[in-house]
N, C-alpha and C. Protein backbone atom coordinates (compact mmCIF):
# COMPACT_ATOMS: atom_id res chain seq x y z
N UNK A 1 -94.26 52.20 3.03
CA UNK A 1 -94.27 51.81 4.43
C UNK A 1 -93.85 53.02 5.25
N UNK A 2 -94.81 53.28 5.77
CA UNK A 2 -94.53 54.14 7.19
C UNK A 2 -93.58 53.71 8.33
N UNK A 3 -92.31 54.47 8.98
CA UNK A 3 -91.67 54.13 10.22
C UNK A 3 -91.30 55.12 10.87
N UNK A 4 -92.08 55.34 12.18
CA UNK A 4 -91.83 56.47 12.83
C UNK A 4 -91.16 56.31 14.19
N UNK A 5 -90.65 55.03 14.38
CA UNK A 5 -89.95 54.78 15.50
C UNK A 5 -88.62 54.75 15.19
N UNK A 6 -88.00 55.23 14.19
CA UNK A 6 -86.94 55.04 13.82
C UNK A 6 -85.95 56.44 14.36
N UNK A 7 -84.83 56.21 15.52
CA UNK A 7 -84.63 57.76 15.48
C UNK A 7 -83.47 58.17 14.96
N UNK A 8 -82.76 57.55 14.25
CA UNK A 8 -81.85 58.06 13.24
C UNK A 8 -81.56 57.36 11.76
N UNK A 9 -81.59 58.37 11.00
CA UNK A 9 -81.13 57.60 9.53
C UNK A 9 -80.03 58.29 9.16
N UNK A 10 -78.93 57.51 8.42
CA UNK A 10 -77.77 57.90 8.34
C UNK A 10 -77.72 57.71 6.50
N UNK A 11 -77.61 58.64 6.07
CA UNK A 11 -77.34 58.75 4.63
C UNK A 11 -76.15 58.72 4.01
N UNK A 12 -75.19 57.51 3.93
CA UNK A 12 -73.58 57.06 3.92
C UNK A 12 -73.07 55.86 4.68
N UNK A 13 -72.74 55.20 4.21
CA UNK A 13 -72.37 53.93 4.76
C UNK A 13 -70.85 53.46 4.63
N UNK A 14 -69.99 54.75 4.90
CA UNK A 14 -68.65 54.74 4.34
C UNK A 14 -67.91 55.17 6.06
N UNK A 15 -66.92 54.89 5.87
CA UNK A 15 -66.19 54.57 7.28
C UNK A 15 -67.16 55.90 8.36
N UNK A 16 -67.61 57.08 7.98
CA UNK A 16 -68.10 58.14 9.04
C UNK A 16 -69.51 57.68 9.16
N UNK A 17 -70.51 56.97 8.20
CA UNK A 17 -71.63 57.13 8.73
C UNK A 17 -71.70 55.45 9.31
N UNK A 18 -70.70 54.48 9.19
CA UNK A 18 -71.03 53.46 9.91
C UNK A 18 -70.20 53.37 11.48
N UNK A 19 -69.00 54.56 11.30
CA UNK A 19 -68.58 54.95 13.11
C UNK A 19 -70.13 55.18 13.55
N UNK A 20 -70.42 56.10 13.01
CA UNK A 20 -71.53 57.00 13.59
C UNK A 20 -72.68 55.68 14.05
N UNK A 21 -73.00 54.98 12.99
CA UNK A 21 -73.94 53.56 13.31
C UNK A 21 -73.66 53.26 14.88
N UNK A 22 -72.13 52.60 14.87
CA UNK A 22 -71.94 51.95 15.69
C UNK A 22 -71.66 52.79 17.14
N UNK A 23 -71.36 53.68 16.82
CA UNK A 23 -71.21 54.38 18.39
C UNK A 23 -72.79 54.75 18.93
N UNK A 24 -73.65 55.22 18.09
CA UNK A 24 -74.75 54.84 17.77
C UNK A 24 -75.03 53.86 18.80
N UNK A 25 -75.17 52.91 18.50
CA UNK A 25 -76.05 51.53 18.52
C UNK A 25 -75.51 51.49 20.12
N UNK A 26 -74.00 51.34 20.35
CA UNK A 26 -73.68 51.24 21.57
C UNK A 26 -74.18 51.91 22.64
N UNK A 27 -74.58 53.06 22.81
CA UNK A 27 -75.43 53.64 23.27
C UNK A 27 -77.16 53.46 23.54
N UNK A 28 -77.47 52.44 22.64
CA UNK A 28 -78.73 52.17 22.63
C UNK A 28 -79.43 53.03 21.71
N UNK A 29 -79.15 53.68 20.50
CA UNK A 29 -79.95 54.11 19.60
C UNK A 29 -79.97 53.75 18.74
N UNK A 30 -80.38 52.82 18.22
CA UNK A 30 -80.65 52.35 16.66
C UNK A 30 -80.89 53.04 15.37
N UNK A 31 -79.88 52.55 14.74
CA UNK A 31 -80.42 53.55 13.04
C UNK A 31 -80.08 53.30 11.86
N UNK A 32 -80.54 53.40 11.05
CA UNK A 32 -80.72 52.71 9.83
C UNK A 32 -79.15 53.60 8.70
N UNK A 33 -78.55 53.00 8.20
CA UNK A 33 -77.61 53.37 7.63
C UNK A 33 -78.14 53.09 5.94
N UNK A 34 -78.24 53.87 5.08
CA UNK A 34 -77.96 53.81 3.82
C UNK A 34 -77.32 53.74 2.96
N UNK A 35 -76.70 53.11 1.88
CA UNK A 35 -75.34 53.44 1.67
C UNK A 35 -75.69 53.00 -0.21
N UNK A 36 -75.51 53.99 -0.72
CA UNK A 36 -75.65 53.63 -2.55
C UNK A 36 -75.16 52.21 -2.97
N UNK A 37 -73.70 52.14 -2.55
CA UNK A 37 -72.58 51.11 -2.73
C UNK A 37 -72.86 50.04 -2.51
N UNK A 38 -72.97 48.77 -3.32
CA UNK A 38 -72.87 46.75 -3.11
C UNK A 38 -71.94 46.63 -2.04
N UNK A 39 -71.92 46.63 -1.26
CA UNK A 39 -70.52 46.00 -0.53
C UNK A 39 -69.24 46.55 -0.45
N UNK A 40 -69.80 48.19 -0.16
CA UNK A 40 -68.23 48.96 0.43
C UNK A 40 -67.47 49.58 -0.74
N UNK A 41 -66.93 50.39 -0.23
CA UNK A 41 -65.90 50.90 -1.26
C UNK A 41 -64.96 50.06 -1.58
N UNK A 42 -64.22 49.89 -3.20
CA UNK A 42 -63.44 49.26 -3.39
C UNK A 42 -62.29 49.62 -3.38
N UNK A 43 -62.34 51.40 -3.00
CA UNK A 43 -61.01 52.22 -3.19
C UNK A 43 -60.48 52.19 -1.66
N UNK A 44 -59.42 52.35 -1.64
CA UNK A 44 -58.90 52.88 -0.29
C UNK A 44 -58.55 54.08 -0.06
N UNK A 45 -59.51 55.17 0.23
CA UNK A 45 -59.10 56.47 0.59
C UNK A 45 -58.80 56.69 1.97
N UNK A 46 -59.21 56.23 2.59
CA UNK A 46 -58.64 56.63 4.05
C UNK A 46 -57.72 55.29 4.18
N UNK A 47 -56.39 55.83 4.78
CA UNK A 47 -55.64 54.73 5.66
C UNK A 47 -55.11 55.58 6.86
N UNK A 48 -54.45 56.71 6.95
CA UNK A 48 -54.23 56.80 8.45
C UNK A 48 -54.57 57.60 9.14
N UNK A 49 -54.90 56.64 10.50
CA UNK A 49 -55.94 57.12 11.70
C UNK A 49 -55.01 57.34 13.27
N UNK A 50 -55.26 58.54 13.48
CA UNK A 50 -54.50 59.15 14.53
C UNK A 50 -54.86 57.99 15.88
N UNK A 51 -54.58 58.42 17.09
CA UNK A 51 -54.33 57.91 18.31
C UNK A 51 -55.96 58.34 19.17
N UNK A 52 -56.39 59.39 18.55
CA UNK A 52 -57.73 59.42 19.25
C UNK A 52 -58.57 58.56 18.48
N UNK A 53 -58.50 58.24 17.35
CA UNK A 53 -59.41 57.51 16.59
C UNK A 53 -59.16 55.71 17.07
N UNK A 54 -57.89 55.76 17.33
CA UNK A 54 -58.32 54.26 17.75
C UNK A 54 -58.31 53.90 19.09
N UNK A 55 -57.88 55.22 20.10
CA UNK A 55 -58.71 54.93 21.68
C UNK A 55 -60.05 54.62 21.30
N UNK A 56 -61.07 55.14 20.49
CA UNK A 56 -62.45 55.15 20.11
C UNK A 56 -63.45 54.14 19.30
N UNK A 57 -62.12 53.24 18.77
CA UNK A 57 -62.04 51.95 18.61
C UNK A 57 -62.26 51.14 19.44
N UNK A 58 -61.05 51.41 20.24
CA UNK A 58 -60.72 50.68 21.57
C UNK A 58 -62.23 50.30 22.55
N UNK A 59 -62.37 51.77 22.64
CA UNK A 59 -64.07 51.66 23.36
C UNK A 59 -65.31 51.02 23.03
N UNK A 60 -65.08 51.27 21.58
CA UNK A 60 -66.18 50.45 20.79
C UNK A 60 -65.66 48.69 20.61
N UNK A 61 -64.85 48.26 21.10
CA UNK A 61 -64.36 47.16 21.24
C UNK A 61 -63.72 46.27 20.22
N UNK A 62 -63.09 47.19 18.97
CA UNK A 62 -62.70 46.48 17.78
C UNK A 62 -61.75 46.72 17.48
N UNK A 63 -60.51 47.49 18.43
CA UNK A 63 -58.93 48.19 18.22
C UNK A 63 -58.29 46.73 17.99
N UNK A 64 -58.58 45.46 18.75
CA UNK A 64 -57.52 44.54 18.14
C UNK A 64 -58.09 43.71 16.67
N UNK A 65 -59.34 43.95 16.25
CA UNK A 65 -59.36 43.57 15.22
C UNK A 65 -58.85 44.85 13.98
N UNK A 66 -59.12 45.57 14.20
CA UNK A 66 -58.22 46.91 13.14
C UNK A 66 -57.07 46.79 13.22
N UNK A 67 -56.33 46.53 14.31
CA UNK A 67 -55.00 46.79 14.46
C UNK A 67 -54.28 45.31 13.61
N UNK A 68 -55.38 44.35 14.12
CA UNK A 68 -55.13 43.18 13.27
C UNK A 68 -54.89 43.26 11.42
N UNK A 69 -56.44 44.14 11.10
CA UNK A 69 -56.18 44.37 9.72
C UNK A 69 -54.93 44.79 9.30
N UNK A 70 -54.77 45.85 10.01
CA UNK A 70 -53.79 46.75 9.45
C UNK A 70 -52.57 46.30 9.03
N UNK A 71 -51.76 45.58 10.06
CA UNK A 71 -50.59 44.52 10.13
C UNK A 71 -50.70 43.68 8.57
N UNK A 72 -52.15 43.17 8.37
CA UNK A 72 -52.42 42.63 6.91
C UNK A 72 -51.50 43.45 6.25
N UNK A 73 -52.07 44.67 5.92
CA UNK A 73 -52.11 45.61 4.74
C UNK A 73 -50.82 46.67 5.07
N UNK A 74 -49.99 46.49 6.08
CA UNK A 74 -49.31 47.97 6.55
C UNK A 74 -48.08 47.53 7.15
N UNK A 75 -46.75 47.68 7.27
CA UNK A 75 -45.68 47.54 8.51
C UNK A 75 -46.43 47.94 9.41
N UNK A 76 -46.56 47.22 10.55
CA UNK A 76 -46.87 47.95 11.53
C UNK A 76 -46.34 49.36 12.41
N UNK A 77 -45.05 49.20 12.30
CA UNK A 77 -44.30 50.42 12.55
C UNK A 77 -43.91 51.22 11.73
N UNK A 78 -44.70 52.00 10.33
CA UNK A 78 -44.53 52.73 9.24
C UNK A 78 -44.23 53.96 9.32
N UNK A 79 -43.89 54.50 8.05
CA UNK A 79 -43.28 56.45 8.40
C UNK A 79 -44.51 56.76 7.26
N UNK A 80 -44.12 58.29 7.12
CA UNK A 80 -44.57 58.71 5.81
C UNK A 80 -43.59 59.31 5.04
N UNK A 81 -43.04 59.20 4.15
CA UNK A 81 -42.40 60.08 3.28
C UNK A 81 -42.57 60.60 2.51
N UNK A 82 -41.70 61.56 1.48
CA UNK A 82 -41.88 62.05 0.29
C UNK A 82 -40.85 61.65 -0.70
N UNK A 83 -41.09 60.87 -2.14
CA UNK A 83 -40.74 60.40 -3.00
C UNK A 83 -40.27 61.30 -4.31
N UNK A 84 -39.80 60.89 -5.08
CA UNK A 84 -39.71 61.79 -6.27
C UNK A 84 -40.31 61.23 -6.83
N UNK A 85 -40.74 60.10 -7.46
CA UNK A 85 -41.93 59.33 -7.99
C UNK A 85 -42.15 58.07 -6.85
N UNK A 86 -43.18 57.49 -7.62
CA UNK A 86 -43.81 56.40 -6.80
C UNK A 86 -42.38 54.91 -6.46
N UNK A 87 -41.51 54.62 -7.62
CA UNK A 87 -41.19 53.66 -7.78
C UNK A 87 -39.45 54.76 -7.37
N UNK A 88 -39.50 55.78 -7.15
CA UNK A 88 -38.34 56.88 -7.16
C UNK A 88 -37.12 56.82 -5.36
N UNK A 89 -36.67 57.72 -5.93
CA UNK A 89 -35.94 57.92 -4.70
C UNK A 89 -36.67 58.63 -3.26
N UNK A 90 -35.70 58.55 -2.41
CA UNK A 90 -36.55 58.95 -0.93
C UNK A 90 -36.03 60.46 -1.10
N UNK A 91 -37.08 60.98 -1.12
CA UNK A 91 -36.75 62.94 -0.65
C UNK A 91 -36.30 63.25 0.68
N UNK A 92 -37.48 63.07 1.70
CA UNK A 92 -37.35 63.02 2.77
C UNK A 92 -38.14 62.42 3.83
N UNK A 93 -38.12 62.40 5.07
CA UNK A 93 -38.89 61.65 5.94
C UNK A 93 -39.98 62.93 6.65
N UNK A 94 -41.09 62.58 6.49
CA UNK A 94 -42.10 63.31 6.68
C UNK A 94 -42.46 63.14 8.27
N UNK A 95 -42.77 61.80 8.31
CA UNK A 95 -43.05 61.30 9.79
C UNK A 95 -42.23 60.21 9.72
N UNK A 96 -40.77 60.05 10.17
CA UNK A 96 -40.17 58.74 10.61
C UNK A 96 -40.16 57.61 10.68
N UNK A 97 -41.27 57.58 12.05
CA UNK A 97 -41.56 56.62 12.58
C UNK A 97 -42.50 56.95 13.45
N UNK A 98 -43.77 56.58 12.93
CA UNK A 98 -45.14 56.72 13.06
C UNK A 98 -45.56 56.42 14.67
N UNK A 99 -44.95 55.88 15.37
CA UNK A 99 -45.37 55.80 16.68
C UNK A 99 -44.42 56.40 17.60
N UNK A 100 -43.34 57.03 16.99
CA UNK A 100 -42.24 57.43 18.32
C UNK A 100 -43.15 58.43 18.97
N UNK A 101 -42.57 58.29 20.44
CA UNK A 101 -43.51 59.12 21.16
C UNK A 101 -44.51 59.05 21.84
N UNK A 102 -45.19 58.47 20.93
CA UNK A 102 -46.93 58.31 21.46
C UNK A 102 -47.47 57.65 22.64
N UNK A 103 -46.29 56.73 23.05
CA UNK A 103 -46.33 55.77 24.64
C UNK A 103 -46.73 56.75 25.81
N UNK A 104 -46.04 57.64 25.75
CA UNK A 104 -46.38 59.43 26.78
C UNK A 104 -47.57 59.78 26.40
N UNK A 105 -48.39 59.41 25.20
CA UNK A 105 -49.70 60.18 25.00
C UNK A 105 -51.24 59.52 25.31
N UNK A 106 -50.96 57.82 24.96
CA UNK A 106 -52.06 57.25 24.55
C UNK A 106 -51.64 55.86 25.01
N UNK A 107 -52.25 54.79 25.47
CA UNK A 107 -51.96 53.20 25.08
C UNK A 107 -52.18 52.75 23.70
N UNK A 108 -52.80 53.66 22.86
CA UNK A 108 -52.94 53.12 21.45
C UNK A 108 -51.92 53.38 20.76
N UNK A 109 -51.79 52.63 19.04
CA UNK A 109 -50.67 53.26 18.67
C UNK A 109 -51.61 53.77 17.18
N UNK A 110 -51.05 54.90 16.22
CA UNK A 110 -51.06 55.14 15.36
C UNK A 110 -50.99 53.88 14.20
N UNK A 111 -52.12 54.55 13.17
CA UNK A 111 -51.56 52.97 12.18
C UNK A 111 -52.16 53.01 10.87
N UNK A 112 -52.00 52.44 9.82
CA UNK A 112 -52.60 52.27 8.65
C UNK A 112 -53.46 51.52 8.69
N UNK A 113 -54.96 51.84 7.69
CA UNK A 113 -55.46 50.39 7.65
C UNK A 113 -56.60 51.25 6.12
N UNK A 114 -56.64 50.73 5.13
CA UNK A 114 -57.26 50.94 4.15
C UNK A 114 -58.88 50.83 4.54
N UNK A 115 -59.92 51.64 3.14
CA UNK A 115 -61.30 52.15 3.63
C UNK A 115 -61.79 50.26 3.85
N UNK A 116 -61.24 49.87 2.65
CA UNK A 116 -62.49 48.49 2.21
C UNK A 116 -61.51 47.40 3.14
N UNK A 117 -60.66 47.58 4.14
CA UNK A 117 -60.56 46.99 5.23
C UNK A 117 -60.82 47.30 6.24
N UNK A 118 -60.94 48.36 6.62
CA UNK A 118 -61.62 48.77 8.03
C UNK A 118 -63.68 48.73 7.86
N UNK A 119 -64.32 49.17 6.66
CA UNK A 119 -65.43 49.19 6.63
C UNK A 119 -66.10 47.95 7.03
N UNK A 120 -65.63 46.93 6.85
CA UNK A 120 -66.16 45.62 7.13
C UNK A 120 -66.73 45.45 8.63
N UNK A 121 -65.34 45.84 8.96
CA UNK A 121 -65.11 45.72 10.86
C UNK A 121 -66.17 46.57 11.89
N UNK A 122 -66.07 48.10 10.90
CA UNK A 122 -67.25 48.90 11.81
C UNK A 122 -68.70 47.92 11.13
N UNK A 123 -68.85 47.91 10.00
CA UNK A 123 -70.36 47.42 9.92
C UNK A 123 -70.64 46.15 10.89
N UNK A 124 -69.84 45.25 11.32
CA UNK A 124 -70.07 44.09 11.81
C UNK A 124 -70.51 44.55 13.20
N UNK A 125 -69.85 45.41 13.93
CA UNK A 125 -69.82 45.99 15.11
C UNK A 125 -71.37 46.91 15.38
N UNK A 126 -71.29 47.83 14.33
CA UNK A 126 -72.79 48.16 13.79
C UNK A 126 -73.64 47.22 14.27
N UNK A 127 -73.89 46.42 13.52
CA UNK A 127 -75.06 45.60 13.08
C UNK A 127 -74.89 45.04 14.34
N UNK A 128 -74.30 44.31 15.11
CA UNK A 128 -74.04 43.47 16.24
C UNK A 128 -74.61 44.38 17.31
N UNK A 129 -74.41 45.76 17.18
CA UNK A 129 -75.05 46.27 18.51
C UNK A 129 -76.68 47.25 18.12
N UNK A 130 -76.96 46.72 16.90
CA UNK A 130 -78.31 46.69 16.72
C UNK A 130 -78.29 47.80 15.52
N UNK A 131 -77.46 48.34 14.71
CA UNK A 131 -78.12 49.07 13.81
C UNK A 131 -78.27 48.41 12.37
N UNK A 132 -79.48 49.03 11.64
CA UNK A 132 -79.36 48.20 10.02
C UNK A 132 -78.73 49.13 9.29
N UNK A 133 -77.95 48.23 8.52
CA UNK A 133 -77.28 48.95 6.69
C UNK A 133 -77.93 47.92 5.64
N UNK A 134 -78.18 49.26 4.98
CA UNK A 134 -78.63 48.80 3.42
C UNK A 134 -78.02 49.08 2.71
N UNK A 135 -77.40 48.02 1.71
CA UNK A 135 -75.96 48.31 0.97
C UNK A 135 -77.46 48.24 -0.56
N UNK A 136 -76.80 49.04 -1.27
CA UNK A 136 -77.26 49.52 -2.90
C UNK A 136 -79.05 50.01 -2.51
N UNK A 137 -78.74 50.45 -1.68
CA UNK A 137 -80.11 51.92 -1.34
C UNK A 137 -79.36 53.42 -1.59
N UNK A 138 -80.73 54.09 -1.85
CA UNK A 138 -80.12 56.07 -1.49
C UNK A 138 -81.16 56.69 -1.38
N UNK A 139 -80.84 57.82 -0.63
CA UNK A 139 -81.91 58.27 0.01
C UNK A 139 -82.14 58.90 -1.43
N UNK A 140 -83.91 58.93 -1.56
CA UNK A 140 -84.44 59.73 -2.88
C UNK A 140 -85.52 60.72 -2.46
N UNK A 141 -85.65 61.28 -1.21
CA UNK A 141 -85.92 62.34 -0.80
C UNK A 141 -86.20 62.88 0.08
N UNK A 142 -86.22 63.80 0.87
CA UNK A 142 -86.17 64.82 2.12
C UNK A 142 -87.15 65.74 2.35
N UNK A 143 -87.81 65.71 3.42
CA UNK A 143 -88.85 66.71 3.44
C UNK A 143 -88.16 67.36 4.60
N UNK A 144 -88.04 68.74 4.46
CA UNK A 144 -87.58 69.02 5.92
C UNK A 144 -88.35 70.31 6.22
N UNK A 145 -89.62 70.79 5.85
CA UNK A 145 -90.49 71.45 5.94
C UNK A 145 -91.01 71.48 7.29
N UNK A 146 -92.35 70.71 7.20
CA UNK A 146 -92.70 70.42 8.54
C UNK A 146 -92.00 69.24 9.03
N UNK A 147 -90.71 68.65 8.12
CA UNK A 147 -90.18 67.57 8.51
C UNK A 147 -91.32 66.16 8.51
N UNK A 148 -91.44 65.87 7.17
CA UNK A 148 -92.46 64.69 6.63
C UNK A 148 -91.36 63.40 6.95
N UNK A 149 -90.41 63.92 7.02
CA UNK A 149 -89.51 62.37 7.03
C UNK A 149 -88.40 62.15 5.30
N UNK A 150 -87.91 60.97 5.56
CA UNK A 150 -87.02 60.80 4.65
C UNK A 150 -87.52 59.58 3.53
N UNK A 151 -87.29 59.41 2.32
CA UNK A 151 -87.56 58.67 1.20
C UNK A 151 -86.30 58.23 0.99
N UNK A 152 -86.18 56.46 0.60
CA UNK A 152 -85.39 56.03 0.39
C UNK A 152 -86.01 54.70 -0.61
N UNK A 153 -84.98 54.23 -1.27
CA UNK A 153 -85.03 53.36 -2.43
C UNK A 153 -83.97 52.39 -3.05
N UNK A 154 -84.22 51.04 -3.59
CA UNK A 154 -83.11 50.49 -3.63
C UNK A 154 -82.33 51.20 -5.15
N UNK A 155 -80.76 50.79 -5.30
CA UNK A 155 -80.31 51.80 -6.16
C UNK A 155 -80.29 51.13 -7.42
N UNK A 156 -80.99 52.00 -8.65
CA UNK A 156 -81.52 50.92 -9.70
C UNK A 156 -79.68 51.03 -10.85
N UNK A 157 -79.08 49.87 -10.80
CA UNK A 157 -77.74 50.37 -11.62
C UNK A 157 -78.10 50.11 -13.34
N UNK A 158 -76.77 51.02 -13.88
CA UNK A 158 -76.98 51.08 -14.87
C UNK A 158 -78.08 51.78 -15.55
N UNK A 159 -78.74 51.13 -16.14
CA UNK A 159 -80.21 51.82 -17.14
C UNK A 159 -81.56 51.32 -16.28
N UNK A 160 -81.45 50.28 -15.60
CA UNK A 160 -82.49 50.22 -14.79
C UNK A 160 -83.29 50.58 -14.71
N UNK A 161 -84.83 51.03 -14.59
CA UNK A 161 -85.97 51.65 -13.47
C UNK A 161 -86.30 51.49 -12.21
N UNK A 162 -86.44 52.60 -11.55
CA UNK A 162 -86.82 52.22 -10.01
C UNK A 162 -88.22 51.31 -10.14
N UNK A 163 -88.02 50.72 -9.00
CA UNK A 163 -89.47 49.69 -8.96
C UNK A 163 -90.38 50.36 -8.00
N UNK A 164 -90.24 51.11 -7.80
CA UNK A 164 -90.89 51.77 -6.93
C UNK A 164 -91.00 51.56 -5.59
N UNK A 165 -90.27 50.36 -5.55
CA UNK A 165 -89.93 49.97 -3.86
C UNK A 165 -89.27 51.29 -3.10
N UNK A 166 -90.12 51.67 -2.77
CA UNK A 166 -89.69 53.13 -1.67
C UNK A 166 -89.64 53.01 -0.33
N UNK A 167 -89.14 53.15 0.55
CA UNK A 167 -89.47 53.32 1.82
C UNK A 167 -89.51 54.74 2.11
N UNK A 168 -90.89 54.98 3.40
CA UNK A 168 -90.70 56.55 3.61
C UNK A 168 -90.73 56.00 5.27
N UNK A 169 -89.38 56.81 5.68
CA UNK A 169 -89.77 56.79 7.41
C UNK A 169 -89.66 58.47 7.55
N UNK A 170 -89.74 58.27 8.84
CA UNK A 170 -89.82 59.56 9.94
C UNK A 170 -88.70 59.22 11.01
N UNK A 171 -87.59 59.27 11.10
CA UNK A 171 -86.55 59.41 11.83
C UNK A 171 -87.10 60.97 13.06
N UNK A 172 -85.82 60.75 13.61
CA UNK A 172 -85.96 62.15 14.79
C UNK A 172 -84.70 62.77 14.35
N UNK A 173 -83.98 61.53 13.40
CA UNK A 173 -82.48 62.87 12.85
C UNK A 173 -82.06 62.17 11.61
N UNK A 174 -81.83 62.82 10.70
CA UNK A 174 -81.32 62.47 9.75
C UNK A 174 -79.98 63.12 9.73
N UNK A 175 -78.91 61.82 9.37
CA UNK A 175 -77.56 62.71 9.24
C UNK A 175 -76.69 62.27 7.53
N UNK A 176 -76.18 63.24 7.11
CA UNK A 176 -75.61 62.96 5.95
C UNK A 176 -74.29 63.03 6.06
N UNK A 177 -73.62 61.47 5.37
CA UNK A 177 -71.82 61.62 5.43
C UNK A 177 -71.55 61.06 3.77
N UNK A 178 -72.52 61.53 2.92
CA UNK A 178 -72.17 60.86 1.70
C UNK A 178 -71.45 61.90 0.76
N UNK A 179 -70.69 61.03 -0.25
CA UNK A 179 -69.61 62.02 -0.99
C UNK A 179 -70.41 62.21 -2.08
């Protein structure tokens, strides 16, 4: 299948290429997100997000549902420290107290919130303001010659064979945030 109205494809579907979706979409540009992964990462590599990241939330209209997660998963008023082991004594205080201060900088506050709890929230926001994700696709190839466009496919696990279900579009940008 040919798609040449498509003007962005996003190759990653992990907290940067579904911001990108959704700030995206809010704007009025639609774009197709790819993402290898069933349903998100199960790891939590990212948890904390500075004060510009969740004014940018804020804008995109989902700071009280993150801030909501987070409270789940986080004290809301957390430090960072350094341990001698995990289960060990306190070394020292790295960051205190994660929001002193910040009232002078921002209305937002600083905060924790894990990958496979925040990913949910941007995709919903995504999709709501018009972009698609395809969870267990990857892109399977790139022409960037005369720029033929991008090849993509669902992701065959395990021992599998591809079925040959391919899609080829023609975006106006292809962007890559995959690890």
């Amino acid at each position: 299948m040919a798609e040449s109205d498509l003007p962005v494809v996003i190759a990653g579907g992990g907290l940067v290429g579904l911001s990108t979706a959704m700030f995206l979409a809010q704007h009025g540009v639609p774009s197709l997100v790819i993402e290898r992964l069933r349903g998100g990462s199960p790891v939590p590599r990212a948890a904390h997000f500075h004060l510009r990241t969740i004014e940018l939330f804020r804008a995109a209209g989902i700071e009280q549902e993150v801030t909501a997660r987070s409270a789940e998963e986080f004290l809301p008023e957390g430090a960072i420290i350094s341990m001698d082991t995990l289960a060990g004594r306190k070394l020292a205080d790295i960051i205190p107290s994660l929001n002193e201060g910040v009232d002078a900088l921002s209305p937002c506050r600083r905060l924790f919130v894990t990958q496979p709890g925040l990913e949910p929230i941007l995709r919903r926001r995504a999709e709501a303001a018009g972009a698609e994700v395809l969870d267990g696709h990857e892109v399977v190839g790139l022409d960037i010659g005369w720029y033929d466009g991008c090849d993509f496919g669902p992701q065959p696990s395990g021992y599998e064979q591809r079925t040959g279900d391919i899609r080829d579009v023609t975006p106006a940008d292809v962007e890559g945030f995959d690890a």
